[in-house]
N, C-alpha and C. Protein backbone atom coordinates (compact mmCIF):
# COMPACT_ATOMS: atom_id res chain seq x y z
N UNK A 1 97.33 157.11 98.19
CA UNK A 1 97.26 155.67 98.27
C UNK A 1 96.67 155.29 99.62
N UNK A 2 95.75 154.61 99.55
CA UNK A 2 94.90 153.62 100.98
C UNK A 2 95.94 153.08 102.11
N UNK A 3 96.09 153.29 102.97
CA UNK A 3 96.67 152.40 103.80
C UNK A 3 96.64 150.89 103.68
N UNK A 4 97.70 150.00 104.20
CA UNK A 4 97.60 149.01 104.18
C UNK A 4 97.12 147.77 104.88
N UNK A 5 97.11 146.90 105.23
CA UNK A 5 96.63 145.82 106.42
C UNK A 5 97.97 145.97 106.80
N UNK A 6 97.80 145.48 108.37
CA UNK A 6 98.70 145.25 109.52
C UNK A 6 99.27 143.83 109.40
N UNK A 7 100.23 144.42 109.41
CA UNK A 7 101.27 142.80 109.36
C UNK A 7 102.15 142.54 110.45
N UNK A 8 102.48 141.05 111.03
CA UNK A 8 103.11 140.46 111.72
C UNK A 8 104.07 139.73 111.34
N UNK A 9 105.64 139.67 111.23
CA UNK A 9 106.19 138.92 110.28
C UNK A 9 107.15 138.69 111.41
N UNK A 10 107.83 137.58 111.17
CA UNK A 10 108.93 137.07 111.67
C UNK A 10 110.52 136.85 110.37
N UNK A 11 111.25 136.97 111.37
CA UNK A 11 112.42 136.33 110.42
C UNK A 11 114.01 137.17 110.78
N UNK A 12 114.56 137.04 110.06
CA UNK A 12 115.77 137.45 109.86
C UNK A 12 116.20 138.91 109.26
N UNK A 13 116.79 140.42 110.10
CA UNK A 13 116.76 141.01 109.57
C UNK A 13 117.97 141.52 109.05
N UNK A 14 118.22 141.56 107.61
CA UNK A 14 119.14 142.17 106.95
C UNK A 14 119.37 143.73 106.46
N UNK A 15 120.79 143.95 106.27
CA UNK A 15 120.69 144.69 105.28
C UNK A 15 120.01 145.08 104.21
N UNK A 16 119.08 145.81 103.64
CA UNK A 16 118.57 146.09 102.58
C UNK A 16 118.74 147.86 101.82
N UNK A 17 117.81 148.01 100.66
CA UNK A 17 118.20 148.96 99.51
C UNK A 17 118.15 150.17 100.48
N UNK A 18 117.03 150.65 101.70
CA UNK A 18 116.94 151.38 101.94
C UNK A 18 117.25 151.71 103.34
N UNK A 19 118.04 150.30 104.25
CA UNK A 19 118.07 150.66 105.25
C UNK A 19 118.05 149.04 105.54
N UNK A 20 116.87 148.21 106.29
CA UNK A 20 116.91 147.65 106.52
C UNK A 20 115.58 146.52 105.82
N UNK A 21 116.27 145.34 105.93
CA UNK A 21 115.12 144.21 105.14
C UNK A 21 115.43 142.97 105.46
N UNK A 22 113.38 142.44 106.20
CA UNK A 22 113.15 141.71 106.76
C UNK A 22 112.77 139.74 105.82
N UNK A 23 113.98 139.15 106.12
CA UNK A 23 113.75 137.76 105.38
C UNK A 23 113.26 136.84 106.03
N UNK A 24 111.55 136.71 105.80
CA UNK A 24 110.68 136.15 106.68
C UNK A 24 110.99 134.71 106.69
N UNK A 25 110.45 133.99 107.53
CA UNK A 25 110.50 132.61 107.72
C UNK A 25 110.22 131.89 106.47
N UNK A 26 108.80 132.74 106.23
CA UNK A 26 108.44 131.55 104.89
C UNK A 26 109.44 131.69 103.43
N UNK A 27 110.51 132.21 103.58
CA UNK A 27 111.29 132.76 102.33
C UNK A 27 111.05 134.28 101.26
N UNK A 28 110.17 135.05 102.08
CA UNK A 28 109.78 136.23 101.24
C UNK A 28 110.84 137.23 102.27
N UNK A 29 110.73 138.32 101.66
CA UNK A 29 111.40 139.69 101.84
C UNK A 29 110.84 140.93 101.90
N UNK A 30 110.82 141.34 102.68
CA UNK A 30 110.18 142.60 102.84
C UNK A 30 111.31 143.88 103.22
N UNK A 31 111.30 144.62 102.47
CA UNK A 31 112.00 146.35 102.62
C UNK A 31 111.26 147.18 103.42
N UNK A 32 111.78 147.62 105.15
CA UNK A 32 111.60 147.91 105.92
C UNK A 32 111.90 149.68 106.34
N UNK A 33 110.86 150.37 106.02
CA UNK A 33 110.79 151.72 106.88
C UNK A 33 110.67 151.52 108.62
N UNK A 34 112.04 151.78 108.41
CA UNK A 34 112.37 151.41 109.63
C UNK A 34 113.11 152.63 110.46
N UNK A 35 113.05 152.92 112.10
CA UNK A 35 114.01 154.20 112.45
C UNK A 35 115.52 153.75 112.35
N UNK A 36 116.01 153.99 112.51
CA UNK A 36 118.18 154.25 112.83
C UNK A 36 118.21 153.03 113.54
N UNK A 37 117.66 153.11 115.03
CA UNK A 37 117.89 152.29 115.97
C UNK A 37 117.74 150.88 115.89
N UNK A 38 117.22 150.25 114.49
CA UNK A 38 116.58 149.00 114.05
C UNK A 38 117.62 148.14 113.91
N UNK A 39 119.15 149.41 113.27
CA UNK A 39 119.99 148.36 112.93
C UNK A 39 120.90 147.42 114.00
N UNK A 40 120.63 147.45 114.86
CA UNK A 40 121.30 147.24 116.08
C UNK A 40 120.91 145.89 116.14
N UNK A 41 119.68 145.37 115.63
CA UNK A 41 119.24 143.72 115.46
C UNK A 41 119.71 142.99 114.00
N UNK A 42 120.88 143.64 113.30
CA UNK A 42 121.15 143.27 112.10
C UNK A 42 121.81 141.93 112.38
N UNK A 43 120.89 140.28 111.52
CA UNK A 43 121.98 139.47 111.81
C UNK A 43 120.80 139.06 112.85
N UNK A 44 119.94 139.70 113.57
CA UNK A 44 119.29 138.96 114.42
C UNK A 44 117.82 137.93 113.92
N UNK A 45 117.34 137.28 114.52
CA UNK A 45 115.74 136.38 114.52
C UNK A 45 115.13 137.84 115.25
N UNK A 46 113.92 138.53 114.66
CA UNK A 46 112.90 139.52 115.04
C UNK A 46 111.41 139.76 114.78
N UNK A 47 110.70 139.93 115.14
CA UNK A 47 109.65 140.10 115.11
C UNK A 47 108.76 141.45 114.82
N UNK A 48 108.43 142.09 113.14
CA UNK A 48 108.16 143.07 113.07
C UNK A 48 106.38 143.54 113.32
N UNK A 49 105.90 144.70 113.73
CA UNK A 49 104.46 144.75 113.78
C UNK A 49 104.78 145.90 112.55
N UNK A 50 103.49 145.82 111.58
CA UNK A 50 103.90 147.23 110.37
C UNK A 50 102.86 147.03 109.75
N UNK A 51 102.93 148.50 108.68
CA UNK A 51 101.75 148.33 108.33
C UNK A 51 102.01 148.68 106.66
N UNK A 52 101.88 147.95 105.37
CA UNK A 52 102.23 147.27 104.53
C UNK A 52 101.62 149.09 103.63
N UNK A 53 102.77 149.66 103.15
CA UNK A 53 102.58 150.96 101.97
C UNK A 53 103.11 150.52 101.06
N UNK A 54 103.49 149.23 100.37
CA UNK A 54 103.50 149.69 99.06
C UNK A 54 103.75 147.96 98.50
N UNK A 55 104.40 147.44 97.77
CA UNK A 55 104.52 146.09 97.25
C UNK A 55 105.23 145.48 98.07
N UNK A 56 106.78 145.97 98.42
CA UNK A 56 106.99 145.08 99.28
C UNK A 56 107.81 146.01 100.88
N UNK A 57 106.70 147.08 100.64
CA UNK A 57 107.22 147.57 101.85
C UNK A 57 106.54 147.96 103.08
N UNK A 58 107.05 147.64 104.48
CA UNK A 58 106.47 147.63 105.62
C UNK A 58 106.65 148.76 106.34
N UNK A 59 105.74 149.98 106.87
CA UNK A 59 106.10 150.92 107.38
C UNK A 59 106.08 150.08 109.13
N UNK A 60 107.16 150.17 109.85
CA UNK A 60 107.46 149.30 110.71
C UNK A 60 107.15 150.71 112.03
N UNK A 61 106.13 149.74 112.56
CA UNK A 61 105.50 150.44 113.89
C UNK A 61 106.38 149.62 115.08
N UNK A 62 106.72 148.10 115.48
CA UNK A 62 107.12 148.31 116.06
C UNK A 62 108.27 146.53 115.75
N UNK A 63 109.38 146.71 116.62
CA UNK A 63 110.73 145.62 115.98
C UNK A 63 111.08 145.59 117.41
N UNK A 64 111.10 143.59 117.25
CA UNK A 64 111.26 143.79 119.19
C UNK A 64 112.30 141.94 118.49
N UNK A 65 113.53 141.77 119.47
CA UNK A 65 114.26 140.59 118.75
C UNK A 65 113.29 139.58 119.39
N UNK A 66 113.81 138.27 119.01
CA UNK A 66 113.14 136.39 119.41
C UNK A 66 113.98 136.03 120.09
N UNK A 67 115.19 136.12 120.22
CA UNK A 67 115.58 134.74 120.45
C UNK A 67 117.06 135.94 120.95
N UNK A 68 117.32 136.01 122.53
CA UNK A 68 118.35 136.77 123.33
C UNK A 68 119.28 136.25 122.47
N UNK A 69 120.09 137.85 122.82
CA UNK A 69 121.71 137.85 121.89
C UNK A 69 122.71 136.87 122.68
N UNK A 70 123.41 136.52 122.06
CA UNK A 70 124.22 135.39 122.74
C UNK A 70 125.77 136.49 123.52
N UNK A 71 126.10 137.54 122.94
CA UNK A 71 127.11 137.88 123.12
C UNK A 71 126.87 138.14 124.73
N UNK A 72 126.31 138.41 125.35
CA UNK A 72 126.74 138.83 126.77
C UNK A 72 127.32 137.50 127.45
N UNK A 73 126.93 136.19 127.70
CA UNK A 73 127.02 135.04 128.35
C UNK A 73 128.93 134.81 127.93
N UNK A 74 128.94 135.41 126.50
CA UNK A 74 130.24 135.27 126.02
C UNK A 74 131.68 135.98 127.18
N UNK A 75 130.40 137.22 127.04
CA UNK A 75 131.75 138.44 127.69
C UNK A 75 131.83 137.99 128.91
N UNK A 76 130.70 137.51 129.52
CA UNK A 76 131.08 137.59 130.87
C UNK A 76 132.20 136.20 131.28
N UNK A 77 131.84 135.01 129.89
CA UNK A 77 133.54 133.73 130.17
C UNK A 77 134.73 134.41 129.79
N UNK A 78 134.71 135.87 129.16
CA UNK A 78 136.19 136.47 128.91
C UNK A 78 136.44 137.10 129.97
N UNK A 79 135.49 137.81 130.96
CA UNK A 79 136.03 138.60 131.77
C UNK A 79 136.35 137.39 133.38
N UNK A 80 135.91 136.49 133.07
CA UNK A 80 136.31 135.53 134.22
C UNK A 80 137.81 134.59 134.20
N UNK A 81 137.82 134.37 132.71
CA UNK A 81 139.00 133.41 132.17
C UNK A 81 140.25 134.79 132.46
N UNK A 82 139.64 135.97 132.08
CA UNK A 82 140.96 137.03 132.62
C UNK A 82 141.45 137.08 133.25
N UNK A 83 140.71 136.98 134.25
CA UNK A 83 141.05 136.62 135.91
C UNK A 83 142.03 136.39 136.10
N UNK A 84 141.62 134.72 135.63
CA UNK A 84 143.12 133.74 135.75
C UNK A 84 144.11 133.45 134.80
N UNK A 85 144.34 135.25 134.07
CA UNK A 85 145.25 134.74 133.21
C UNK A 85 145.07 134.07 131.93
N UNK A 86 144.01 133.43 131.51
CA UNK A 86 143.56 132.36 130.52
C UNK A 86 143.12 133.15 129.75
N UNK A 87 142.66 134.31 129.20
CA UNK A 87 142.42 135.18 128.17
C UNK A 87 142.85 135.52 126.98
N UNK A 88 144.56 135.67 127.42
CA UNK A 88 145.20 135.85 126.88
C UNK A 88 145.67 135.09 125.79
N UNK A 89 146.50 135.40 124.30
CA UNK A 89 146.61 134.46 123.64
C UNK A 89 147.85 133.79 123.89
N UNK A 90 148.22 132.72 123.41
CA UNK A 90 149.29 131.60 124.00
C UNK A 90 150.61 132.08 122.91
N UNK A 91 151.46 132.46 123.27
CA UNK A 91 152.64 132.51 122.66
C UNK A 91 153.00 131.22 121.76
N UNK A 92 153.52 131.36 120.40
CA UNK A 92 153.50 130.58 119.12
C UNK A 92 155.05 131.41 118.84
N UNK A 93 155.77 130.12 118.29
CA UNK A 93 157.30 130.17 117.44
C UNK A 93 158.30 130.34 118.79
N UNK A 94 159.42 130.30 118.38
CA UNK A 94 160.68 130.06 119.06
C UNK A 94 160.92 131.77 118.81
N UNK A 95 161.26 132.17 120.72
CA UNK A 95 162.11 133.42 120.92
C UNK A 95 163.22 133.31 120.54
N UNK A 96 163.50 134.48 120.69
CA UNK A 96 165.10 134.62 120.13
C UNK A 96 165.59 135.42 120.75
């Protein structure tokens, strides 16, 4: 089979049949040959470069995210609120 044209896709990448699958902006889906390390943007906005083997699949050359993970800005208000004590959860019901 011919190689395919080079594709640029954006969107959302999920879970899919074989690993991982990309739900582009415009509402299509693409099933992603993708390495191990891809899944680590699951749940994220990404940007794939690939190059299109078969109907709806992208042999993925290269997966880089859009839009920074939010969790660090998070950890770093837990590890400050620790500090002072405020981390912790608030005691609920009557001791005994």
């Amino acid at each position: 089979m011919p190689r395919g044209l080079c594709h640029v896709e954006t969107g959302i990448l999920r879970p899919g049949r074989w690993g991982c699958a990309l739900e582009t902006d415009g509402g299509g889906i693409w099933q992603l040959d993708a390495p191990r390390a891809a899944r680590r943007y699951l749940g994220m906005r990404v940007k794939v470069e690939g190059r299109r083997s078969g109907f709806d699949l992208l042999d993925v050359h290269r997966i880089s995210p859009i839009d920074p993970p939010i969790k660090q800005p998070l950890r770093r208000w837990r590890q400050l609120l620790g500090r002072f004590g405020l981390g912790r959860p608030l005691a609920t019901g009557a001791s005994t």
